[in-house]
C-alpha atoms as a PDB file:
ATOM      1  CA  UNK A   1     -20.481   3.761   2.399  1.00  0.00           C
ATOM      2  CA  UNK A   2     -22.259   5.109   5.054  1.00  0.00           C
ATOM      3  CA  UNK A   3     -23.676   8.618   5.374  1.00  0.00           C
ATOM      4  CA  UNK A   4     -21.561   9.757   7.973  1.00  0.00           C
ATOM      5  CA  UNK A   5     -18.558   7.851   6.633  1.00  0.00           C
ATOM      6  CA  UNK A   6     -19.109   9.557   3.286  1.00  0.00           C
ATOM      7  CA  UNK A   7     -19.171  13.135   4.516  1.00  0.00           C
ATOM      8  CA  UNK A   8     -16.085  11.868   7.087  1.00  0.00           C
ATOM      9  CA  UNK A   9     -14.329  10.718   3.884  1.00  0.00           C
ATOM     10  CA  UNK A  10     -14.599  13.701   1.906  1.00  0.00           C
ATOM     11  CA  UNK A  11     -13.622  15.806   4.714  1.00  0.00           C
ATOM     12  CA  UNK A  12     -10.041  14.104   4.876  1.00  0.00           C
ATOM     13  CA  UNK A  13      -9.676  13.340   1.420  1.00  0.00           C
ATOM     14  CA  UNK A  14     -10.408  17.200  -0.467  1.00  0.00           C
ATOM     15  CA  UNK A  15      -7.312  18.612   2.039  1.00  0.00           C
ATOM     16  CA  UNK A  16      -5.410  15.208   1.120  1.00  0.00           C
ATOM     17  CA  UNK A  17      -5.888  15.637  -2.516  1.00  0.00           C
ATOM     18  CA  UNK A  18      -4.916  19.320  -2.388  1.00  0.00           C
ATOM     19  CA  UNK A  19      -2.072  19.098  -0.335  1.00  0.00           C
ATOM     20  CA  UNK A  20      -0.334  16.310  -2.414  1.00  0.00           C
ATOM     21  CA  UNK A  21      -1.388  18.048  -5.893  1.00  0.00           C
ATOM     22  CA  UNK A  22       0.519  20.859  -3.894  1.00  0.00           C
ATOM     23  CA  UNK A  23       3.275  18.677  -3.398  1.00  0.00           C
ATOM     24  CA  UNK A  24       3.821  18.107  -6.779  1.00  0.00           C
ATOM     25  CA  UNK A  25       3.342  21.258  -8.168  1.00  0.00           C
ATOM     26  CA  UNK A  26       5.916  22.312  -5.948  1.00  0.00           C
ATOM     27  CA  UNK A  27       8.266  20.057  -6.634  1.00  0.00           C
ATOM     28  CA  UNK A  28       7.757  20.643 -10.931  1.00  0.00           C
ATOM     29  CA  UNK A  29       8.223  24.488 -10.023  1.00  0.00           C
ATOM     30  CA  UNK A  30      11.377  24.007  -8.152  1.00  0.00           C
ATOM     31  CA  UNK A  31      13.129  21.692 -10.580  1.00  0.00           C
ATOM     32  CA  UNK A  32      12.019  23.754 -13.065  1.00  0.00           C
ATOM     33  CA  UNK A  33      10.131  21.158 -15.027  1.00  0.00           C
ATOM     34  CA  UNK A  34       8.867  21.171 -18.612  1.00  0.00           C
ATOM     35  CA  UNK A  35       9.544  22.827 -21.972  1.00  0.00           C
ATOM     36  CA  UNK A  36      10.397  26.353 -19.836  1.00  0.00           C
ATOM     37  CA  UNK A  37      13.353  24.446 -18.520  1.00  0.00           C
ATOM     38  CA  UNK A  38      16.325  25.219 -21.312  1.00  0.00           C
ATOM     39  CA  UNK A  39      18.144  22.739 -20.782  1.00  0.00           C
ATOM     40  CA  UNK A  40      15.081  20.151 -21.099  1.00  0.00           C
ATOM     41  CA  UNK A  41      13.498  22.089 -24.624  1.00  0.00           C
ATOM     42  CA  UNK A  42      16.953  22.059 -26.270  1.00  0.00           C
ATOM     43  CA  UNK A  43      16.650  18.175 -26.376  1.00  0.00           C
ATOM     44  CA  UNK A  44      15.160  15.377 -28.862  1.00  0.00           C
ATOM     45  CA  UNK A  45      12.599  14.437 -27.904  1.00  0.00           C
ATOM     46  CA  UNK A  46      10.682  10.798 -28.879  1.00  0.00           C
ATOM     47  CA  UNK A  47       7.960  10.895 -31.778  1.00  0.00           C
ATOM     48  CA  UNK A  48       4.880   9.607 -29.071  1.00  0.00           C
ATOM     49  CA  UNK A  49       5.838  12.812 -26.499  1.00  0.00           C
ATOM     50  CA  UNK A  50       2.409  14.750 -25.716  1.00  0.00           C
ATOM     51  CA  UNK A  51       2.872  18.242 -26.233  1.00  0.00           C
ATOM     52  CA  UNK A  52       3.488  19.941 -22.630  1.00  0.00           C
ATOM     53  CA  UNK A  53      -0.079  20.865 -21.014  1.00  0.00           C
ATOM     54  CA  UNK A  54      -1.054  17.215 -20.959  1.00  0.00           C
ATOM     55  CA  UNK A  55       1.288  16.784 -17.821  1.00  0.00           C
ATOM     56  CA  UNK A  56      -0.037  19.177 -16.147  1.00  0.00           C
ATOM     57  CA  UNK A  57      -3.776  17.810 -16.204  1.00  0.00           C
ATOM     58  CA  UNK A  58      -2.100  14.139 -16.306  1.00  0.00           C
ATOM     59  CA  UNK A  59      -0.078  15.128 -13.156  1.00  0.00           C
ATOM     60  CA  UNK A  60      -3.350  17.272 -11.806  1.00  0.00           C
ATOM     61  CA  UNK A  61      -5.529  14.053 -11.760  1.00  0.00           C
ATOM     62  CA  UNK A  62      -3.312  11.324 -10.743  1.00  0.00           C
ATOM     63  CA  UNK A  63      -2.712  13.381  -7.649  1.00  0.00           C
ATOM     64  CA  UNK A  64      -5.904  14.059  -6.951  1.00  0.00           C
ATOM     65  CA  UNK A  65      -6.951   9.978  -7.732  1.00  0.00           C
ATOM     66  CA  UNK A  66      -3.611   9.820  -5.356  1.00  0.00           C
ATOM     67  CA  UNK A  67      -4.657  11.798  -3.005  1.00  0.00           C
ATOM     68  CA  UNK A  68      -8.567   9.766  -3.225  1.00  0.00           C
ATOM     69  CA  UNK A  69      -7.166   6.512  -3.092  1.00  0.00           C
ATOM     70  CA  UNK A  70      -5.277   7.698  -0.135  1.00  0.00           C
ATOM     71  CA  UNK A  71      -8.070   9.383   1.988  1.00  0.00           C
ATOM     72  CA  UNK A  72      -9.407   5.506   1.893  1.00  0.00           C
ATOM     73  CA  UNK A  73      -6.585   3.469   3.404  1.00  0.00           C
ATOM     74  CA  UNK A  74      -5.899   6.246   6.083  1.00  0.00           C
ATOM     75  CA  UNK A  75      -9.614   5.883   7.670  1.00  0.00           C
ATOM     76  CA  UNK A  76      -9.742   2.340   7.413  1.00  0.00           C
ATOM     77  CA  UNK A  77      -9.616   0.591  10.500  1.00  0.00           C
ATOM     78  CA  UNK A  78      -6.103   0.350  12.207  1.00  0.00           C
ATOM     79  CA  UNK A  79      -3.812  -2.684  10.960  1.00  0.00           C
ATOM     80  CA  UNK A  80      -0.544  -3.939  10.373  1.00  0.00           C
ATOM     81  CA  UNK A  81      -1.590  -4.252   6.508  1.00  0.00           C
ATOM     82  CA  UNK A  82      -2.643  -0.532   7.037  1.00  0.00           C
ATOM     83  CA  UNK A  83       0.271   0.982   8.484  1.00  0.00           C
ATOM     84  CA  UNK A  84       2.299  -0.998   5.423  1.00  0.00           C
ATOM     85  CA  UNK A  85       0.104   0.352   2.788  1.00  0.00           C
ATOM     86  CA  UNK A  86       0.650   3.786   4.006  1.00  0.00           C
ATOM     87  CA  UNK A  87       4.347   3.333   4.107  1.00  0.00           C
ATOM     88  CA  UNK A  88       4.632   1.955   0.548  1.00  0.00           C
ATOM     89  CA  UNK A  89       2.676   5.030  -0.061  1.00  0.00           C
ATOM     90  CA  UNK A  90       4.361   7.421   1.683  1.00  0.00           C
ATOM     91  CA  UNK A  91       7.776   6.056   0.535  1.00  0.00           C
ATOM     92  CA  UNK A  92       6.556   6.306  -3.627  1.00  0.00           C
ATOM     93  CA  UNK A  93       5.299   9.865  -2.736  1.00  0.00           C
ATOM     94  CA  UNK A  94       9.192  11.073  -1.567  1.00  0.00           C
ATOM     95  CA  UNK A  95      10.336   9.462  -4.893  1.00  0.00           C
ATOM     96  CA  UNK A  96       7.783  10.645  -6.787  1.00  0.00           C
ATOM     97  CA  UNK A  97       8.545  14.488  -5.658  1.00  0.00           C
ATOM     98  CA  UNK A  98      12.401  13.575  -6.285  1.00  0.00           C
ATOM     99  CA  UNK A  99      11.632  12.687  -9.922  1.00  0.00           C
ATOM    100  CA  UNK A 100      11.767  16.565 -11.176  1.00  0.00           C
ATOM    101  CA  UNK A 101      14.778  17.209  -9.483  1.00  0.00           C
ATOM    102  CA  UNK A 102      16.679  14.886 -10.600  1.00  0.00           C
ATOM    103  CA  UNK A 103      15.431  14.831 -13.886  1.00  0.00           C
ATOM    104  CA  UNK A 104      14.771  18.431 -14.921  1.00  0.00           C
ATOM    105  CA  UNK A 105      17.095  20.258 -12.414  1.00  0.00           C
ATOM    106  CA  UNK A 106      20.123  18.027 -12.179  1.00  0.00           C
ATOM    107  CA  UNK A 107      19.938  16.798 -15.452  1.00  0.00           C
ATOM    108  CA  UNK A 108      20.408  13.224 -14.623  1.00  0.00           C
ATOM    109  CA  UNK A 109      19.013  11.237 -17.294  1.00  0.00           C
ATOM    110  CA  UNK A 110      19.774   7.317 -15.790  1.00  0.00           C
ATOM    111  CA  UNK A 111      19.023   8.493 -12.426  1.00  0.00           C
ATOM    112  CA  UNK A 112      16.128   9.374 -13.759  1.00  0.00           C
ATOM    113  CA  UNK A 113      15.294   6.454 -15.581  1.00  0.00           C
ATOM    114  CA  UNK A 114      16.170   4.072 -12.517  1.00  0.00           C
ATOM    115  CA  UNK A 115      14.148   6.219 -10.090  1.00  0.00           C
ATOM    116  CA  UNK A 116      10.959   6.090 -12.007  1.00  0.00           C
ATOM    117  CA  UNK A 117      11.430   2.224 -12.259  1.00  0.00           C
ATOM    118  CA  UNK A 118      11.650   2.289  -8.420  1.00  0.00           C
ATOM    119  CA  UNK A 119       8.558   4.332  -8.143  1.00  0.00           C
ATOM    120  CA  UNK A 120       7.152   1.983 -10.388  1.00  0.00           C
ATOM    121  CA  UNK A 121       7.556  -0.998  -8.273  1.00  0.00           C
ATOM    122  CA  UNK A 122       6.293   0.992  -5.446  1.00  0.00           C
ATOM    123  CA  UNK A 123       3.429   2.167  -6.757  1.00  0.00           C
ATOM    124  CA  UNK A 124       2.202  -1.419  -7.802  1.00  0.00           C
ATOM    125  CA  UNK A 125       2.935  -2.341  -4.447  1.00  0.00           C
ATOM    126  CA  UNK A 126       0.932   0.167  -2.929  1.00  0.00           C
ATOM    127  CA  UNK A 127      -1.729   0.139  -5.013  1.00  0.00           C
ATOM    128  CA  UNK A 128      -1.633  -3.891  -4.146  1.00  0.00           C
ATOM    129  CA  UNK A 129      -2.009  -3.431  -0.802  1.00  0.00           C
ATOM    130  CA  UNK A 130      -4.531  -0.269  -0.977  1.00  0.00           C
ATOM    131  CA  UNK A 131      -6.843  -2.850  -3.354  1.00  0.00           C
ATOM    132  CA  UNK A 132      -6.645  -5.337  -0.394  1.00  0.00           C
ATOM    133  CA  UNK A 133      -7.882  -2.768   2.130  1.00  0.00           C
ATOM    134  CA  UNK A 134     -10.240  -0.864  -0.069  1.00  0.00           C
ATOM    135  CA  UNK A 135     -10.703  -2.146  -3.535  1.00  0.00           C
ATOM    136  CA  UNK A 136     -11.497   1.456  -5.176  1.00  0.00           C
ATOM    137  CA  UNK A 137      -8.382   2.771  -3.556  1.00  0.00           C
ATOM    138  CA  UNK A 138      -6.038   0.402  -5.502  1.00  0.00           C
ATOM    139  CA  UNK A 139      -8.340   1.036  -8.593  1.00  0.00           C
ATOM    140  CA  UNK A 140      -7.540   4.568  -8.269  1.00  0.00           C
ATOM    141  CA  UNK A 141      -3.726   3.996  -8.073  1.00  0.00           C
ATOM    142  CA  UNK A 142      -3.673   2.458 -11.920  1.00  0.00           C
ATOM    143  CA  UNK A 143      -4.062   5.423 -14.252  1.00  0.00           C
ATOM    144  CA  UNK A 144      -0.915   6.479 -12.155  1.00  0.00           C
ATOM    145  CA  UNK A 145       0.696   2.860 -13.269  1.00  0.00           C
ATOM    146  CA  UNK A 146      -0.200   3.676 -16.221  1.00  0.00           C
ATOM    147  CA  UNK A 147       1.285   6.994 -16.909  1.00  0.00           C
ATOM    148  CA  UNK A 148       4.105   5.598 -15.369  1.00  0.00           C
ATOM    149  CA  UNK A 149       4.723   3.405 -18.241  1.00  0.00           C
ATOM    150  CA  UNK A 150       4.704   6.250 -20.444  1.00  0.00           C
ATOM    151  CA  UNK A 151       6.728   8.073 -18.682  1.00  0.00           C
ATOM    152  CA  UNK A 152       9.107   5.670 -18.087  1.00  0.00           C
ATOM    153  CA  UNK A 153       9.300   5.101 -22.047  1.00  0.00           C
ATOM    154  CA  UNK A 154       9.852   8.805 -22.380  1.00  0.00           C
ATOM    155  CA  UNK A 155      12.511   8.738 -20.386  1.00  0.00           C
ATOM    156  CA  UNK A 156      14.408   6.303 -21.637  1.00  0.00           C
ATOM    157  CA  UNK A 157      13.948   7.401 -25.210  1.00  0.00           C
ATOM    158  CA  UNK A 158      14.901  10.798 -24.525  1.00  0.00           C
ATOM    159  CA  UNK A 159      18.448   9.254 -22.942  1.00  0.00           C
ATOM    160  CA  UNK A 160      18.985   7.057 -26.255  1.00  0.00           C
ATOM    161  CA  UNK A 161      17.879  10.130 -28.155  1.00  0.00           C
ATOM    162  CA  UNK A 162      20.198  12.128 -26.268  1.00  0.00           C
ATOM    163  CA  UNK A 163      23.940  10.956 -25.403  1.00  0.00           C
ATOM    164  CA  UNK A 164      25.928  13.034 -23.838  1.00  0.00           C
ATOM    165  CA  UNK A 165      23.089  15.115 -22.237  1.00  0.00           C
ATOM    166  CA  UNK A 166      23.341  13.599 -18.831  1.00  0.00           C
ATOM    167  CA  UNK A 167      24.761  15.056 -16.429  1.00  0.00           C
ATOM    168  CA  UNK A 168      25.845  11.789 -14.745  1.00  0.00           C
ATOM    169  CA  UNK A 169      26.006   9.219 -17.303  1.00  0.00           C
ATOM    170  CA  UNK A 170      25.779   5.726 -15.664  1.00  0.00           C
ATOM    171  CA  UNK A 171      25.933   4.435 -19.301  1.00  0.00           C
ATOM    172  CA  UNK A 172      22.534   3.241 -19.411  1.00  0.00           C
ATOM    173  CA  UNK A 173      22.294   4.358 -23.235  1.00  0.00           C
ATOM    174  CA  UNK A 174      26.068   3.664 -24.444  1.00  0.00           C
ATOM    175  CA  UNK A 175      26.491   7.399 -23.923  1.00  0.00           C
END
């Protein structure tokens, strides 16, 4: 990268970093997320769960890689494959910030589960598209696949743990 690109990069991508780690932090707060939400402490929860400050430095640094990976695609020259990539990205982002909600502060367990499945498949597809813009920028989109997966299996194992604890069963679990 250039000199002047660099320091034109990190202007746009510090504020884009902060503002989406503010986005999420926002949206945790809200929906009350974590083991100070009653509802979510009084459940089992699966043997492999990391105890509760891990998602906040988990969450802290894939929005900040997020927020990176982003800065990257937006300054790239102007394209169809550019305006896409920011779409897919923009669109994971929405469901990414409804997560919490609908999780911790609805209590919807197989909402849950088939939301972060969605944001799953849109994450690979953006980080897809990101890679074949700027390769780092998809790079930086795979820790966040990755905690995905985890989280994904968390949910799910805290619906089989828990029947009866959503608060709309789609019967995902046999609940």
């Amino acid at each position: 990268m250039q000199e002047a690109r660099t320091e034109s990069y990190w202007r746009f991508a510090i504020p884009a970093a902060l503002v989406i780690v503010a986005l999420g932090s926002l949206s945790g707060y809200l929906s009350n997320s974590g083991y100070s939400n009653g509802w979510f402490s009084g459940l089992q929860k699966p043997s492999f769960m990391p105890p509760g400050w891990v998602f906040g430095v988990a969450w802290t640094t894939l929005y900040t890689l997020m927020g990176l990976a982003f800065a990257f695609v937006w300054l790239a020259w102007p394209s169809r494959l550019r305006r896409n990539a920011l779409r897919l990205f923009h669109a994971q982002l929405l469901v990414n910030l409804a997560w919490s909600p609908i999780f911790f502060g609805w209590h919807m367990i197989d909402i849950g589960l088939l939301t972060i499945i969605v944001l799953f498949i849109l994450v690979a597809l953006s980080a897809w598209h990101f890679a074949r813009i700027e390769p780092l920028a998809g790079w930086l989109l795979v820790p966040y696949l990755a905690w995905l997966c985890l989280a994904t299996a968390l949910n799910f194992e805290i619906g089989r743990l828990n029947p009866g604890a959503d608060a709309m069963n789609l019967g995902l679990f046999g609940g």
